[in-house]
N, C-alpha and C. Protein backbone atom coordinates (compact mmCIF):
# COMPACT_ATOMS: atom_id res chain seq x y z
N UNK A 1 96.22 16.28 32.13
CA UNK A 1 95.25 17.33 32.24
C UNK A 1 95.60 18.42 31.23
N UNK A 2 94.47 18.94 30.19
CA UNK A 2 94.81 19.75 29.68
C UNK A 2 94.01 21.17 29.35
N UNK A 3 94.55 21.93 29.61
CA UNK A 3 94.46 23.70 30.60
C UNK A 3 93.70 24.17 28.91
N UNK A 4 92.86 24.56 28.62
CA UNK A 4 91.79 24.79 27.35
C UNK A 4 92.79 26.44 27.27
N UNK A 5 93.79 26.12 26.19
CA UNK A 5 94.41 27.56 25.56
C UNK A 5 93.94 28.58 24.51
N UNK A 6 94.42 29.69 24.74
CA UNK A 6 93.37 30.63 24.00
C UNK A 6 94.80 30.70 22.84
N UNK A 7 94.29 30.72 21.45
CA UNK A 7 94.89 30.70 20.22
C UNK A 7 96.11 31.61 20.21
N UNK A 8 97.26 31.65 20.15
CA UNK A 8 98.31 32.75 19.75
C UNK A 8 97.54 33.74 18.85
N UNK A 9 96.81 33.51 18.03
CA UNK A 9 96.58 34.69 17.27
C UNK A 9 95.48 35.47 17.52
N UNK A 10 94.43 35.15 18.39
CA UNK A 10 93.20 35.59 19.48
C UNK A 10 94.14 36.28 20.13
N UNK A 11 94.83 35.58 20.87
CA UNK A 11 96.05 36.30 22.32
C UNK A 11 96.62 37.86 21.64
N UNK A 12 97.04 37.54 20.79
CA UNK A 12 97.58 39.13 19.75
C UNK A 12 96.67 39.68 19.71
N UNK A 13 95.52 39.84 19.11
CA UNK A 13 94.66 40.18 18.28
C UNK A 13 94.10 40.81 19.57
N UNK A 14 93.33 40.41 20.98
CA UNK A 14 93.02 40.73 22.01
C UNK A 14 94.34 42.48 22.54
N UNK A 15 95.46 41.82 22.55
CA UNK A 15 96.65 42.73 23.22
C UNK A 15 96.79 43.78 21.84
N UNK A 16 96.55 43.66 20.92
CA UNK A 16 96.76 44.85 19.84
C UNK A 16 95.15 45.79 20.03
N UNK A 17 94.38 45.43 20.23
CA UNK A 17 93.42 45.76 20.56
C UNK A 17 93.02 46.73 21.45
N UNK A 18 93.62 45.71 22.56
CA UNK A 18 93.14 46.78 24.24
C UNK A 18 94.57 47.90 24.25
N UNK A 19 95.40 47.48 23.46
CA UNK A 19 96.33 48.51 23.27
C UNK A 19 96.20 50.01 22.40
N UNK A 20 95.63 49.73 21.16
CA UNK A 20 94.93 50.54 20.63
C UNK A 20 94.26 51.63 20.84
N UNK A 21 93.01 50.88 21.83
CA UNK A 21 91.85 51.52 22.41
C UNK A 21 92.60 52.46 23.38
N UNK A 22 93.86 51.73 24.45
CA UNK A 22 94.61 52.34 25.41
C UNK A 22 95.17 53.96 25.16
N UNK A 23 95.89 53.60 23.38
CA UNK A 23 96.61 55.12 22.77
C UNK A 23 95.21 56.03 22.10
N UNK A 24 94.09 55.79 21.98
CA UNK A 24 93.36 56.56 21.25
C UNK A 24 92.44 57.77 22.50
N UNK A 25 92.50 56.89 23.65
CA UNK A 25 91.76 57.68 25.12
C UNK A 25 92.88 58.34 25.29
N UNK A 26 94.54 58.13 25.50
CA UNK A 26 95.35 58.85 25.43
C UNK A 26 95.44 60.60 25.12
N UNK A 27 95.19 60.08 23.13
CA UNK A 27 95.06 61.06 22.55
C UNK A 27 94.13 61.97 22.51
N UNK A 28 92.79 61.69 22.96
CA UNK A 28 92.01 62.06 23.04
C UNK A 28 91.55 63.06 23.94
N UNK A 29 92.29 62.65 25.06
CA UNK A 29 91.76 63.11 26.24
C UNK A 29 93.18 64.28 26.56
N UNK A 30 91.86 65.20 26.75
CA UNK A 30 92.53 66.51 26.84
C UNK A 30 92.70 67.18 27.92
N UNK A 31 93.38 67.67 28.37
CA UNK A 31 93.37 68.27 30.03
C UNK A 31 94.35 69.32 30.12
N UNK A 32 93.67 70.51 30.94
CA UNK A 32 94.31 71.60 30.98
C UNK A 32 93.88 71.92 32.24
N UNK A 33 94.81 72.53 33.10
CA UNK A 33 94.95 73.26 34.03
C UNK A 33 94.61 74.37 34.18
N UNK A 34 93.88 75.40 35.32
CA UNK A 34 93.97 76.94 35.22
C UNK A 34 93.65 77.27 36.33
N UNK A 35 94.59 77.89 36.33
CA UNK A 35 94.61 78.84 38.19
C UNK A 35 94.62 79.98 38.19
N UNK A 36 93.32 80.68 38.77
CA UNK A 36 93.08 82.51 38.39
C UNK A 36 93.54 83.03 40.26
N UNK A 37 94.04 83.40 40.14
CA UNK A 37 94.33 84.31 41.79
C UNK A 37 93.21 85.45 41.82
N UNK A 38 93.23 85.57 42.63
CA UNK A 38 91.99 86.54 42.82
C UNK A 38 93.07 88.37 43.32
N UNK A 39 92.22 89.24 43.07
CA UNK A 39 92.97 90.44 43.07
C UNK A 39 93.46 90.52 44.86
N UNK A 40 92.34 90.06 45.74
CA UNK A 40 92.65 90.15 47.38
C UNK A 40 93.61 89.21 47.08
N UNK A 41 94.07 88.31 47.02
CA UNK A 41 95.23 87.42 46.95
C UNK A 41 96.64 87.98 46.80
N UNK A 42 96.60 89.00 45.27
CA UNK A 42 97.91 89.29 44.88
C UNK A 42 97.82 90.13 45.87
N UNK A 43 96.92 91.11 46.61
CA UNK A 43 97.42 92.46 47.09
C UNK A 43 98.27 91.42 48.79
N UNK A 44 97.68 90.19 49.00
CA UNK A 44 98.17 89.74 50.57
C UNK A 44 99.73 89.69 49.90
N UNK A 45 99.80 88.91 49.13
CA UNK A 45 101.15 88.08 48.58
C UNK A 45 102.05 89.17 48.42
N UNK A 46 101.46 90.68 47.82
CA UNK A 46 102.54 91.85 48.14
C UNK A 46 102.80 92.22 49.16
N UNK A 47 101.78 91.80 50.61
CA UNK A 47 102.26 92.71 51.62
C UNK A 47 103.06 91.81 52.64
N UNK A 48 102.32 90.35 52.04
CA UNK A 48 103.67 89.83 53.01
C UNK A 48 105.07 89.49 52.54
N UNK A 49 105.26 89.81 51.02
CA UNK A 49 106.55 89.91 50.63
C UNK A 49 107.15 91.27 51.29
N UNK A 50 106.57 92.47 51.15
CA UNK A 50 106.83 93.63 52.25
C UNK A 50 107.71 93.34 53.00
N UNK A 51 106.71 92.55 54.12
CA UNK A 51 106.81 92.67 55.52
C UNK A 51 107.96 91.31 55.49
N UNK A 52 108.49 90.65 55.03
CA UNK A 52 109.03 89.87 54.89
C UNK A 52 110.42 90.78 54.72
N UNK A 53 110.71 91.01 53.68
CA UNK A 53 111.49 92.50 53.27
C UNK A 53 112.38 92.59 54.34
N UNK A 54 110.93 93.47 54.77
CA UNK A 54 111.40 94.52 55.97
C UNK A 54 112.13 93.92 56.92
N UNK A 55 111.47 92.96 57.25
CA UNK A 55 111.94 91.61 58.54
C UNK A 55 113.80 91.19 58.22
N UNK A 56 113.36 91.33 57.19
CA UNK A 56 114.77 90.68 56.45
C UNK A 56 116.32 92.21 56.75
N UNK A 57 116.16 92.89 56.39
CA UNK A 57 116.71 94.40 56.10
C UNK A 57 116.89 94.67 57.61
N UNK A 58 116.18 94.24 58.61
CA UNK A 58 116.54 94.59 60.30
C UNK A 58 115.46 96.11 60.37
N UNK A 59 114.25 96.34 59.59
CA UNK A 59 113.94 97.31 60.03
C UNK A 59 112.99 97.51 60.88
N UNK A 60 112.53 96.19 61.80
CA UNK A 60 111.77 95.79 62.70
C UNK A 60 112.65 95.43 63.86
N UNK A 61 112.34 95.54 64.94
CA UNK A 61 112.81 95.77 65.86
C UNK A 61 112.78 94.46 66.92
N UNK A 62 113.70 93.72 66.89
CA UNK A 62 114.27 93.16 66.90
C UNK A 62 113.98 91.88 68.38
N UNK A 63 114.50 93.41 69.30
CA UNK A 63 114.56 93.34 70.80
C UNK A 63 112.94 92.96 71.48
N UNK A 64 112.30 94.42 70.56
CA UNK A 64 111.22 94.40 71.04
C UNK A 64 110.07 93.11 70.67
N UNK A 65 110.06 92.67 69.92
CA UNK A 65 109.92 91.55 69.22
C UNK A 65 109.98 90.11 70.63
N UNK A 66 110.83 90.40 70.18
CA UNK A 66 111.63 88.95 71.36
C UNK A 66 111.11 89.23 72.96
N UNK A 67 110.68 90.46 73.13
CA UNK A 67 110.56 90.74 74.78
C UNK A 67 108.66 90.73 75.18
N UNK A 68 108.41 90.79 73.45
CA UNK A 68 107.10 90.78 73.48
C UNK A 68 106.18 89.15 73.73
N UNK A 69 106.90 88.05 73.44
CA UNK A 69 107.15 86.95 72.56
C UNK A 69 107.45 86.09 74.01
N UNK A 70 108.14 86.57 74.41
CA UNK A 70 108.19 86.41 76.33
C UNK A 70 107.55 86.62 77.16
N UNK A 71 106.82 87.53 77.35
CA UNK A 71 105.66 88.50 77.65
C UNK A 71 104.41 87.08 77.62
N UNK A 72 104.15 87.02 76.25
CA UNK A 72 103.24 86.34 75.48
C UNK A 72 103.08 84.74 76.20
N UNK A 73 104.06 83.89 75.73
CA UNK A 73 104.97 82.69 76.80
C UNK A 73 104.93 82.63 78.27
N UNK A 74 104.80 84.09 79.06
CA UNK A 74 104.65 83.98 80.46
C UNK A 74 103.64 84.39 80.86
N UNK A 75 102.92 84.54 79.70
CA UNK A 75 101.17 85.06 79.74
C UNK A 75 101.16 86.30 80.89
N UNK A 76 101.94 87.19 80.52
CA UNK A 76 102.33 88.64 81.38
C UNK A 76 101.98 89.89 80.34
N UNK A 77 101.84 89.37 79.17
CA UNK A 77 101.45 90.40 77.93
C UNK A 77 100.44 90.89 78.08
N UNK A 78 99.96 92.39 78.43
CA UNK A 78 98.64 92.71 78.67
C UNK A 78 98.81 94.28 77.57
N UNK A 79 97.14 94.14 76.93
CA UNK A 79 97.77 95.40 76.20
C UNK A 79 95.59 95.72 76.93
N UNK A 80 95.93 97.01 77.00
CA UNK A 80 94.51 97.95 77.13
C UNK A 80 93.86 97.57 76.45
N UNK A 81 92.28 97.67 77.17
CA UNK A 81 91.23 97.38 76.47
C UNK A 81 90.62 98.44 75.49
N UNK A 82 91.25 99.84 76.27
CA UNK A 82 91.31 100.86 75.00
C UNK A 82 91.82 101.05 74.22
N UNK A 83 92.86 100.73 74.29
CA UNK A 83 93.52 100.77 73.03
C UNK A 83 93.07 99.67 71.86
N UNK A 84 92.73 98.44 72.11
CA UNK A 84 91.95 97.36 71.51
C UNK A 84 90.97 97.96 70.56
N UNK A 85 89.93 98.51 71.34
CA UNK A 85 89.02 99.34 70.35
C UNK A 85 88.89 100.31 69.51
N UNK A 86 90.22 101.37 70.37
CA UNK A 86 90.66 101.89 69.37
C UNK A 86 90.88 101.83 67.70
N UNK A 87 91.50 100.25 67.59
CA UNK A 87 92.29 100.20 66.83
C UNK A 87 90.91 99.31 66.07
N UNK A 88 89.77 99.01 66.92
CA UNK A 88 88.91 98.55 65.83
C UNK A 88 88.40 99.04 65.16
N UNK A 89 88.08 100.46 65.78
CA UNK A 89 87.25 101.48 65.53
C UNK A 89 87.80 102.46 64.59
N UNK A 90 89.55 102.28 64.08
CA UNK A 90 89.88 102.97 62.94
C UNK A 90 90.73 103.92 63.67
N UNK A 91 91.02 104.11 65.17
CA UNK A 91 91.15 105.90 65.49
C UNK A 91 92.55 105.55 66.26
């Protein structure tokens, strides 16, 4: 039985080819990246480096934190409904 072979020099000629074509899309093809942050972005990214900071330095409180956090966990945390609005309302 004999298997119908494609020429050694077709076989090259094919692989120099699709190789070719392979480095020229390569070169060709151009691509660039760009990432714009938006100004609300940088101002978050400063304040939670801040507050991060701060967290860090012990100038947050610590205790209270942790007792709040418990509170929260034993679903015993109750804060005023005035004060809530207060704080929506700016005052």
């Amino acid at each position: 039985m004999k298997i119908s072979a494609i020429p050694p020099r077709e076989m090259l000629y094919q692989y120099v080819h699709v190789k070719e074509k392979k480095t020229e899309r390569r070169e060709n093809a151009v691509s660039s990246d760009k990432v714009e942050i938006t100004e609300e972005a940088k101002t978050f990214s400063l304040a939670l480096k801040a507050a991060k900071d701060k967290m860090e330095a012990g100038g947050v409180n610590a205790d209270r934190i942790e007792r709040i956090k418990a509170q929260i966990e034993n679903n015993t945390y109750h804060v005023p409904g005035v004060l809530v609005a207060g704080k929506m309302l700016g005052e």
